[in-house]
Protein backbone atom coordinates (compact mmCIF):
# COMPACT_ATOMS: atom_id res chain seq x y z
CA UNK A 1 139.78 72.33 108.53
CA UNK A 2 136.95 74.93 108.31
CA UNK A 3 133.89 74.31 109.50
CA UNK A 4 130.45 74.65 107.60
CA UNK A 5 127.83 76.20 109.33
CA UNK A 6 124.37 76.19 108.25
CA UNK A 7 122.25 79.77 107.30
CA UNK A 8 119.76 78.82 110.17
CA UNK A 9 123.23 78.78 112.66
CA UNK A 10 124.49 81.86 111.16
CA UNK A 11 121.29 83.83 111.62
CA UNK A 12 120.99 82.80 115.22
CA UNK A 13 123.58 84.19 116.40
CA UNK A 14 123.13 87.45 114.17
CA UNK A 15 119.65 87.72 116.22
CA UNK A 16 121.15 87.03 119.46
CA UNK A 17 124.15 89.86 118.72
CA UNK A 18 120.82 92.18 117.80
CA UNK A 19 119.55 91.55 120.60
CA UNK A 20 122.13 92.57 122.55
CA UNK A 21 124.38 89.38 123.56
CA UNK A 22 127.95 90.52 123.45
CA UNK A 23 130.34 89.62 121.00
CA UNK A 24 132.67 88.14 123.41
CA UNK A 25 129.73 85.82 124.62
CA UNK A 26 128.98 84.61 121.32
CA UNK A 27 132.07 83.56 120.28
CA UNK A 28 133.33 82.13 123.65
CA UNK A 29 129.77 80.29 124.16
CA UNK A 30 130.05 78.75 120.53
CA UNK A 31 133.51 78.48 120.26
CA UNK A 32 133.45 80.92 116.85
CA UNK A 33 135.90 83.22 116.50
CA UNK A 34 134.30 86.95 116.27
CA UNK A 35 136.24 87.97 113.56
CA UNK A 36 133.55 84.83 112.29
CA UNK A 37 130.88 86.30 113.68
CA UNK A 38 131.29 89.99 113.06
CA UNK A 39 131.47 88.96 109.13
CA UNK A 40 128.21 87.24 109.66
CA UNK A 41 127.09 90.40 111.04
CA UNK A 42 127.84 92.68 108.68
CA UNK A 43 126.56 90.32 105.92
CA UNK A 44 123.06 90.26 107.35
CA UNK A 45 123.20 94.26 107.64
CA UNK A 46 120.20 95.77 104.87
CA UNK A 47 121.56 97.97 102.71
CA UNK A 48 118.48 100.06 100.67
CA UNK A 49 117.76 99.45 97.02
CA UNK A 50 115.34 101.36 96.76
CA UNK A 51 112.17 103.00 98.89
CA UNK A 52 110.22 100.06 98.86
CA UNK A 53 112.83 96.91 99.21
CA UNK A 54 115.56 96.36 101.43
CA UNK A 55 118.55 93.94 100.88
CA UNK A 56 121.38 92.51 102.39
CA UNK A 57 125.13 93.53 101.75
CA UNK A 58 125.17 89.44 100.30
CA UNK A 59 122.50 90.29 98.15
CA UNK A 60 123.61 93.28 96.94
CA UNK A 61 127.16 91.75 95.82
CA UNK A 62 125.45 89.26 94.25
CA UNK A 63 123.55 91.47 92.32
CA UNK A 64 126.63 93.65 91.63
CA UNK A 65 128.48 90.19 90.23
CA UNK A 66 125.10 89.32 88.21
CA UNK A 67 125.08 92.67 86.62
CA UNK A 68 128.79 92.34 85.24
CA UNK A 69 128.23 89.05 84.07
CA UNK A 70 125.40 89.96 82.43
CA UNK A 71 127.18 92.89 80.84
CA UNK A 72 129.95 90.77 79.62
CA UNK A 73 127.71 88.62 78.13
CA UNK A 74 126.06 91.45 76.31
CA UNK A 75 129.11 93.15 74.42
CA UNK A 76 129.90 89.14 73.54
CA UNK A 77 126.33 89.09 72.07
CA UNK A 78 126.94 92.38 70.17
CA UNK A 79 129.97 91.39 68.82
CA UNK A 80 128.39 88.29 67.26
CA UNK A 81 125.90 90.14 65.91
CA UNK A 82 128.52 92.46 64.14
CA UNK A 83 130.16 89.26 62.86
CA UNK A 84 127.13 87.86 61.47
CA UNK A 85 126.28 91.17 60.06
CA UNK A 86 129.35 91.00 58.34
CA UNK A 87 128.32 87.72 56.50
């Protein structure tokens, strides 16, 4: 069974890799597997949107899954329109 572990957790140990506590440490100390960890890692990493913002890789996916629902619902919208155009 997997186990849940909160943002607070996850961001923790993020910090304590950042500052410099070694990968092995973590996960032996914690009992996490790194593989675990290094995903949380990399997750937390800021990618740059733009000159003034900074996001995370999570963030950015999410946006990247937003914008193609969004789109989908868009050509759905337009072809309603061209139905009821029709009418």
């Amino acid at each position: 069974m997997a186990r849940e572990y909160t943002d607070e957790f996850r961001n923790i140990l993020v910090e304590l890799y950042n500052l410099g506590k070694p990968l092995s440490y973590l996960s032996q100390e914690y009992g996490i597997s790194k593989s675990t960890i290094i995903s949380w890692i990399d997750r937390s990493k800021l990618s740059v949107a733009n000159e003034y913002k900074a996001i995370t890789k999570a963030e950015y996916q999410q946006t990247l899954e937003k914008m193609a629902r969004l789109e989908e619902e868009n050509e759905i919208l337009k072809r309603a329109t061209a139905i009821v155009a029709r009418n």
